[in-house]
PDB file of N, CA and C in Angstrom:
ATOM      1  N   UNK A   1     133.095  62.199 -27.218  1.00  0.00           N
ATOM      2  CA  UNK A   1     134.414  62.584 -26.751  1.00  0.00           C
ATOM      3  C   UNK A   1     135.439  61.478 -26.994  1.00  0.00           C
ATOM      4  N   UNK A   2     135.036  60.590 -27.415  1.00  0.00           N
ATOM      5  CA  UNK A   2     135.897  59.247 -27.160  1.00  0.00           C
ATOM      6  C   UNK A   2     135.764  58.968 -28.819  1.00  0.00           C
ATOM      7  N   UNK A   3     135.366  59.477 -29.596  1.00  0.00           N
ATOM      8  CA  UNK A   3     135.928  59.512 -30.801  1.00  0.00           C
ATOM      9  C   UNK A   3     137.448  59.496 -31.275  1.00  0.00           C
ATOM     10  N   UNK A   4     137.387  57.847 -32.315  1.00  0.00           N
ATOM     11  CA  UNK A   4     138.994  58.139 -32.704  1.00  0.00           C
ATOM     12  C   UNK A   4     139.406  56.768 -31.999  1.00  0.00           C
ATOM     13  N   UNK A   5     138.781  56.405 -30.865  1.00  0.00           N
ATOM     14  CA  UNK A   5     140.130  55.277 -29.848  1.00  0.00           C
ATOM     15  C   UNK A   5     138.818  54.042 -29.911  1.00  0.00           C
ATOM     16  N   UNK A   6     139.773  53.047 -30.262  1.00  0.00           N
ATOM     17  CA  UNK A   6     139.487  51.962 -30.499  1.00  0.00           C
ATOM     18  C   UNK A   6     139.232  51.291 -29.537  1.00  0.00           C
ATOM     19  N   UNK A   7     138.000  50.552 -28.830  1.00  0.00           N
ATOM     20  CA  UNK A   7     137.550  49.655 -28.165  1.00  0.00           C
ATOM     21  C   UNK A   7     137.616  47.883 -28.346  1.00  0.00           C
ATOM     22  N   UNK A   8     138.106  47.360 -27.654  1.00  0.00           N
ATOM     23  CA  UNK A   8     138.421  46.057 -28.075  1.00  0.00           C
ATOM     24  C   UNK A   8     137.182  45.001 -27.081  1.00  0.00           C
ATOM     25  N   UNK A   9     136.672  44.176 -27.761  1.00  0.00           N
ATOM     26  CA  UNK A   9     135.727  43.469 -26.646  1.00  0.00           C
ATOM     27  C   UNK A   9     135.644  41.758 -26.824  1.00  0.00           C
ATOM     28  N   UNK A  10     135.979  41.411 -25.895  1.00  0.00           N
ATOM     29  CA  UNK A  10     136.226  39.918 -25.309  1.00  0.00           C
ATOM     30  C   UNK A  10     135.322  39.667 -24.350  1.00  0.00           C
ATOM     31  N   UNK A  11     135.030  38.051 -24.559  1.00  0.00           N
ATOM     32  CA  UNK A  11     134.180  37.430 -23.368  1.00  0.00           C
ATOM     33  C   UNK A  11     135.553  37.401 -22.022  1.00  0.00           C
ATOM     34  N   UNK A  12     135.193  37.621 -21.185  1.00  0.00           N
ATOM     35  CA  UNK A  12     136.078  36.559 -19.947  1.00  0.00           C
ATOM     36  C   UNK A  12     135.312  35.283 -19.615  1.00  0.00           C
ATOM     37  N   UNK A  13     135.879  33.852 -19.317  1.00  0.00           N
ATOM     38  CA  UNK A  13     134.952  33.173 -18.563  1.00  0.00           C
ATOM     39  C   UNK A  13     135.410  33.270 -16.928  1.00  0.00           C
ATOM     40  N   UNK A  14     136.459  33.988 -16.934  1.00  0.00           N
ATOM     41  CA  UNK A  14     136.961  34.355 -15.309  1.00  0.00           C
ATOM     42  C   UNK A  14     135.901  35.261 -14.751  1.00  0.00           C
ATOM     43  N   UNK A  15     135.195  35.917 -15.399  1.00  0.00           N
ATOM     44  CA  UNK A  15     134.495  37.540 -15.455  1.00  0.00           C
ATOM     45  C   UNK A  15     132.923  36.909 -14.838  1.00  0.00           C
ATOM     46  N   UNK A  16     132.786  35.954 -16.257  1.00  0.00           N
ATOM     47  CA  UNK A  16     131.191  35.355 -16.562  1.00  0.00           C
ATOM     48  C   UNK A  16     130.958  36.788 -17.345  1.00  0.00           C
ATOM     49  N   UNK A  17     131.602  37.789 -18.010  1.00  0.00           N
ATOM     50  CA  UNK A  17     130.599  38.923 -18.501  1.00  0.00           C
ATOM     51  C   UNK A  17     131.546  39.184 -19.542  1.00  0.00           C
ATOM     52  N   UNK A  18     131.084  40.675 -20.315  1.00  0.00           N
ATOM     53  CA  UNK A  18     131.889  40.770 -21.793  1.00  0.00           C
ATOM     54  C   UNK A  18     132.463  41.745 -21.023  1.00  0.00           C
ATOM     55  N   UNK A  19     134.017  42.056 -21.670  1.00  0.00           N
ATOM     56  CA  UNK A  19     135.156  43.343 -20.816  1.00  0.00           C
ATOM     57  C   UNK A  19     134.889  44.130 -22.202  1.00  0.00           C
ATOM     58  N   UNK A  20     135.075  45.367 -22.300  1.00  0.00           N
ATOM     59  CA  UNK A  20     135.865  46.508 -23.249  1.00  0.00           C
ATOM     60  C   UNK A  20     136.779  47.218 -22.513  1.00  0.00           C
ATOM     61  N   UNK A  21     137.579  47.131 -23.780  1.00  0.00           N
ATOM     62  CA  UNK A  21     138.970  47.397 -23.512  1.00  0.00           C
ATOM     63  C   UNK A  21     139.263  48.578 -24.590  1.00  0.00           C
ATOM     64  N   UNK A  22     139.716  50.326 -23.594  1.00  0.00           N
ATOM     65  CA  UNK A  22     140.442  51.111 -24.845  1.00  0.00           C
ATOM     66  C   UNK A  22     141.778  50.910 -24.325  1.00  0.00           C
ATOM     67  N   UNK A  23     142.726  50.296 -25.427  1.00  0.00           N
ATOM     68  CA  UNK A  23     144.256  49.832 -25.158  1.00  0.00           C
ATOM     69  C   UNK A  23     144.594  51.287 -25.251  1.00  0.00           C
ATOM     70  N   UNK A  24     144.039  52.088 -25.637  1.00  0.00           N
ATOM     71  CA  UNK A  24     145.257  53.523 -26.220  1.00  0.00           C
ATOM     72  C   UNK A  24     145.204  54.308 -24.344  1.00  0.00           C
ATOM     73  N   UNK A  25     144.001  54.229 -23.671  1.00  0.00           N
ATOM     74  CA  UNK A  25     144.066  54.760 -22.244  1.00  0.00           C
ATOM     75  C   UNK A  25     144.251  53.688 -21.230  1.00  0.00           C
ATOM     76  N   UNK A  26     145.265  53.424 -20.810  1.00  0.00           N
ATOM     77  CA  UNK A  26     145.541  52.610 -19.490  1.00  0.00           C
ATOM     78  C   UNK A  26     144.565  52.663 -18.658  1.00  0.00           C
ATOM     79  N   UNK A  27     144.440  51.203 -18.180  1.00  0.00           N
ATOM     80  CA  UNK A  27     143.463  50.643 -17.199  1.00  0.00           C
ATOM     81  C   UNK A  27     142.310  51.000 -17.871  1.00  0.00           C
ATOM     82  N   UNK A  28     141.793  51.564 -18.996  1.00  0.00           N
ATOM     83  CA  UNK A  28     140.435  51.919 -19.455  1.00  0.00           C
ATOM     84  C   UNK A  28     139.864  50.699 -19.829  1.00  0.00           C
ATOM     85  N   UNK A  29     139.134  49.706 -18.661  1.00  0.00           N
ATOM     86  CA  UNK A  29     138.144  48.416 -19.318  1.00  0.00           C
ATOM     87  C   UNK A  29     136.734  49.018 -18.468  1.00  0.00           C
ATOM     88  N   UNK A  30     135.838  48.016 -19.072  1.00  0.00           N
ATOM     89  CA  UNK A  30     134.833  47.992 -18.397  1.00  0.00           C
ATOM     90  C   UNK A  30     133.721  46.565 -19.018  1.00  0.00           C
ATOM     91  N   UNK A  31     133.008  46.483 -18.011  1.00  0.00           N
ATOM     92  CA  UNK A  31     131.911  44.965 -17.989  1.00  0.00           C
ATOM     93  C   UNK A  31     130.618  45.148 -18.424  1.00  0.00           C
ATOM     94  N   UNK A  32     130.338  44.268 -19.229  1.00  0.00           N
ATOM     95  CA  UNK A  32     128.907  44.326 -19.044  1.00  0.00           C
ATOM     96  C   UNK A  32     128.227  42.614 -19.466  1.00  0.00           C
ATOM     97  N   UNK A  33     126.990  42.493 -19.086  1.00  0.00           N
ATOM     98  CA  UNK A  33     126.356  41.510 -19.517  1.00  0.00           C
ATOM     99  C   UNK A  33     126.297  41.574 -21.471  1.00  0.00           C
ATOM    100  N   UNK A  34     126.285  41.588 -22.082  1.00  0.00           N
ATOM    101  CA  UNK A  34     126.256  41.800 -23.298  1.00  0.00           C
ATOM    102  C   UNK A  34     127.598  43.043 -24.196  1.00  0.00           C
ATOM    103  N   UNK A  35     127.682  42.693 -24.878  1.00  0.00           N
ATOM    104  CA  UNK A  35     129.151  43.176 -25.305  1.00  0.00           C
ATOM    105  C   UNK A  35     128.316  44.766 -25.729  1.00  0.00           C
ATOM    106  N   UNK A  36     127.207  45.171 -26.575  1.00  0.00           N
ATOM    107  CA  UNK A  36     126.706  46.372 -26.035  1.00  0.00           C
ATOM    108  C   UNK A  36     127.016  47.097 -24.628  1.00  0.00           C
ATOM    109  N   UNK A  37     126.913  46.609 -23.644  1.00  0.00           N
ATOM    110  CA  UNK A  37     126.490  46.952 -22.574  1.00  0.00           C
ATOM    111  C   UNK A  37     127.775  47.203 -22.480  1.00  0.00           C
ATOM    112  N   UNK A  38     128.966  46.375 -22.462  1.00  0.00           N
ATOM    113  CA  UNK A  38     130.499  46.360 -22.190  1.00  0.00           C
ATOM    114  C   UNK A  38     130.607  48.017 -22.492  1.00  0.00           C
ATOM    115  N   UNK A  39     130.366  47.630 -24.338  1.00  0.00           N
ATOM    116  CA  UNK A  39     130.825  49.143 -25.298  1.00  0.00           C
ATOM    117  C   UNK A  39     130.089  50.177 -24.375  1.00  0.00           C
ATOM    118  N   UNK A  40     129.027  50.650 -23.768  1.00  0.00           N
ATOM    119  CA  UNK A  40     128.390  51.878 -23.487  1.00  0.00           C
ATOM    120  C   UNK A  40     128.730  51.832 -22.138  1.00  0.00           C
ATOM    121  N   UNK A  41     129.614  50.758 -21.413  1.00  0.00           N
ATOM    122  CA  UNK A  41     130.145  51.458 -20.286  1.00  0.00           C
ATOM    123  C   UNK A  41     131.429  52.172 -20.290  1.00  0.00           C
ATOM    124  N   UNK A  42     132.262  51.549 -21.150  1.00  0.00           N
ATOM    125  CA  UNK A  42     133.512  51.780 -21.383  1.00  0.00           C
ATOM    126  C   UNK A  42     133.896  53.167 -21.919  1.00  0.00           C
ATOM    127  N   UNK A  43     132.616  53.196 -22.510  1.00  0.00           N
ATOM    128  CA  UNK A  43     132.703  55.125 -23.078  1.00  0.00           C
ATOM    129  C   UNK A  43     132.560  55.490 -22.359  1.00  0.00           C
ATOM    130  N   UNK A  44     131.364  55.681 -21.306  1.00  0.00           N
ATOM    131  CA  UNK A  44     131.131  56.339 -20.152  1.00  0.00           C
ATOM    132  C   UNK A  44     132.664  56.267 -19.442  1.00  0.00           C
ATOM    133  N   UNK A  45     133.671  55.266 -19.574  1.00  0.00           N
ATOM    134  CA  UNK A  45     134.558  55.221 -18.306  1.00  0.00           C
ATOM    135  C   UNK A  45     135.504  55.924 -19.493  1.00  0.00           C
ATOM    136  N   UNK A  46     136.040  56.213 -20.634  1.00  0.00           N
ATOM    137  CA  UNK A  46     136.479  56.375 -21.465  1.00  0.00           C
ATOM    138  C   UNK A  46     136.531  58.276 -21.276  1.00  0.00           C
ATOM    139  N   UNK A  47     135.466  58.405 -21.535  1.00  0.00           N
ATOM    140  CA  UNK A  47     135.178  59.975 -21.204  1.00  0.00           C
ATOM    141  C   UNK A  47     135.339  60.307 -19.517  1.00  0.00           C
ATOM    142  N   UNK A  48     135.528  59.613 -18.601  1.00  0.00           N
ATOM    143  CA  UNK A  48     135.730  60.049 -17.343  1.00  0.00           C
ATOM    144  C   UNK A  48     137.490  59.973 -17.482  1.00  0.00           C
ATOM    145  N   UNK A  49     137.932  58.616 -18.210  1.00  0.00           N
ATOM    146  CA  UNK A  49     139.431  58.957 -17.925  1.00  0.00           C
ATOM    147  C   UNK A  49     139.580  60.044 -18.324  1.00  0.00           C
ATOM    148  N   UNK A  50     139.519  60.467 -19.823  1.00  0.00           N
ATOM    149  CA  UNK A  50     139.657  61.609 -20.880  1.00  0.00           C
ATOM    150  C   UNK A  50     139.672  63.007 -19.775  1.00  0.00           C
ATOM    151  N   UNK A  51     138.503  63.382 -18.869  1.00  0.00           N
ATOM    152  CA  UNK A  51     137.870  64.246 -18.175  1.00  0.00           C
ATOM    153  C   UNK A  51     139.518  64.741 -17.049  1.00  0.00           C
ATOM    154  N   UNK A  52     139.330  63.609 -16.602  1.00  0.00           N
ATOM    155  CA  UNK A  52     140.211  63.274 -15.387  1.00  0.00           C
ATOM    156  C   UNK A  52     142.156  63.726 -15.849  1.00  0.00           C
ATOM    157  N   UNK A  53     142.388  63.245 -17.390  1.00  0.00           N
ATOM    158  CA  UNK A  53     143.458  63.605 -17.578  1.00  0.00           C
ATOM    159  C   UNK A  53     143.773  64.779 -17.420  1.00  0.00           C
ATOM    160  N   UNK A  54     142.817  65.788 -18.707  1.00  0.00           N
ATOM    161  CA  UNK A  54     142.741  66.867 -18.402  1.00  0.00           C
ATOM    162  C   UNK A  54     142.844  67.484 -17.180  1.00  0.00           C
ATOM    163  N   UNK A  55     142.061  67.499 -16.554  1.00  0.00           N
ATOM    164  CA  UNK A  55     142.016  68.081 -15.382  1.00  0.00           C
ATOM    165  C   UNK A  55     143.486  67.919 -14.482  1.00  0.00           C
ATOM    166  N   UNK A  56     144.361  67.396 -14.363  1.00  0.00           N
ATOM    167  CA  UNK A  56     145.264  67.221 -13.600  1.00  0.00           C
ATOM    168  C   UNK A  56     146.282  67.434 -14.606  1.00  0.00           C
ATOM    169  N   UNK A  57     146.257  67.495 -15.921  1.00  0.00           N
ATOM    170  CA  UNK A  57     147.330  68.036 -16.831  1.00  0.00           C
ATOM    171  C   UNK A  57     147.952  66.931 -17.223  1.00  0.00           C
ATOM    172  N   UNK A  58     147.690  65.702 -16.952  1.00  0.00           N
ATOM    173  CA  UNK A  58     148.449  64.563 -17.329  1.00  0.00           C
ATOM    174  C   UNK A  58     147.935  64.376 -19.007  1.00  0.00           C
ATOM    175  N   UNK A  59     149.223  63.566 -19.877  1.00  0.00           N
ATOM    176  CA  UNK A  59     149.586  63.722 -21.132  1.00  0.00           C
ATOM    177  C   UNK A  59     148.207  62.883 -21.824  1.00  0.00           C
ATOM    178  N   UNK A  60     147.517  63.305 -23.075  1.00  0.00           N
ATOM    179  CA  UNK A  60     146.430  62.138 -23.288  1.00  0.00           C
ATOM    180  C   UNK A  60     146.902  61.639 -24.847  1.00  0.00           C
ATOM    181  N   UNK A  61     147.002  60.123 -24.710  1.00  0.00           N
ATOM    182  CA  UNK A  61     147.545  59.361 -25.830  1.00  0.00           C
ATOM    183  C   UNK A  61     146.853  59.953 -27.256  1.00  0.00           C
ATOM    184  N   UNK A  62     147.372  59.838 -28.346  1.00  0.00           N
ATOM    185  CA  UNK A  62     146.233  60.137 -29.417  1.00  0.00           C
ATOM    186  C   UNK A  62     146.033  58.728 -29.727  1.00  0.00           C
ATOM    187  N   UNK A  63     145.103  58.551 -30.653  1.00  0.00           N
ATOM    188  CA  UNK A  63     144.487  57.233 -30.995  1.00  0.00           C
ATOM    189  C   UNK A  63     145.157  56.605 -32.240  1.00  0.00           C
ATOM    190  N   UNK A  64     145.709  55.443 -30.883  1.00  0.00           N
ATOM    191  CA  UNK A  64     146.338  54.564 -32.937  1.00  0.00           C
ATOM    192  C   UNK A  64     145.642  54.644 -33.761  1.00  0.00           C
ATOM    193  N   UNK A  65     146.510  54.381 -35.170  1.00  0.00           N
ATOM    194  CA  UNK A  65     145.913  53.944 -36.283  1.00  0.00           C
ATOM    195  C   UNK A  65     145.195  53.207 -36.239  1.00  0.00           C
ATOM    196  N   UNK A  66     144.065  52.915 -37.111  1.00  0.00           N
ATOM    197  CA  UNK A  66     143.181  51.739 -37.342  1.00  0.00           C
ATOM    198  C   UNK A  66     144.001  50.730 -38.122  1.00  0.00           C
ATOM    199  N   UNK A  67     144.125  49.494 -38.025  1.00  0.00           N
ATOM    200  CA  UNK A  67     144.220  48.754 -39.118  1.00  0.00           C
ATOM    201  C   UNK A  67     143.454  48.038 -39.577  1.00  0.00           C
ATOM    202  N   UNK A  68     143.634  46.851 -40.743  1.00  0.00           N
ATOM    203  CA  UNK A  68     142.612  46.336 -40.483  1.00  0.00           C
ATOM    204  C   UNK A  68     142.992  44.788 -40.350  1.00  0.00           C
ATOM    205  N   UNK A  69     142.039  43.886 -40.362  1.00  0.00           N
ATOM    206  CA  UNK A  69     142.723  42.683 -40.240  1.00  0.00           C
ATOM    207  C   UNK A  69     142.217  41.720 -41.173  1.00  0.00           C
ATOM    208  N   UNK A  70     142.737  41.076 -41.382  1.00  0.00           N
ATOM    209  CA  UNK A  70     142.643  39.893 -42.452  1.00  0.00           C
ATOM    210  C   UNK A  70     141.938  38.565 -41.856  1.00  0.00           C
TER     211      UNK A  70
END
């Protein structure tokens, strides 16, 4: 379901753990011990925002472009 939106993943040392971050859904992060772990929570929380928009009719971003980086 979360196909399309880009996940971003950083250590915190504020955290002690790895965050993922989808910038395209507000407030969409999530933690994990290993940046795997980050990515397969963040979908899980990714598809609950997604779920949740719907359901209340609120607007759902489409997914930036990819770019790439140099």
């Amino acid at each position: 379901m979360t196909a399309g939106y880009g996940i971003e993943v950083f250590w915190s040392d504020e955290d002690q753990a790895w965050i993922a971050d989808v910038p395209d859904l507000a407030f969409c992060t999530a933690h994990g011990a290993t940046p795997h772990d980050a990515v397969a929570e963040v979908e899980v929380a990714a598809d609950a925002w997604l779920e949740a928009a719907r359901a209340t009719g609120r607007p759902i971003p489409l997914p930036s472009p990819r770019t790439l980086r140099a």
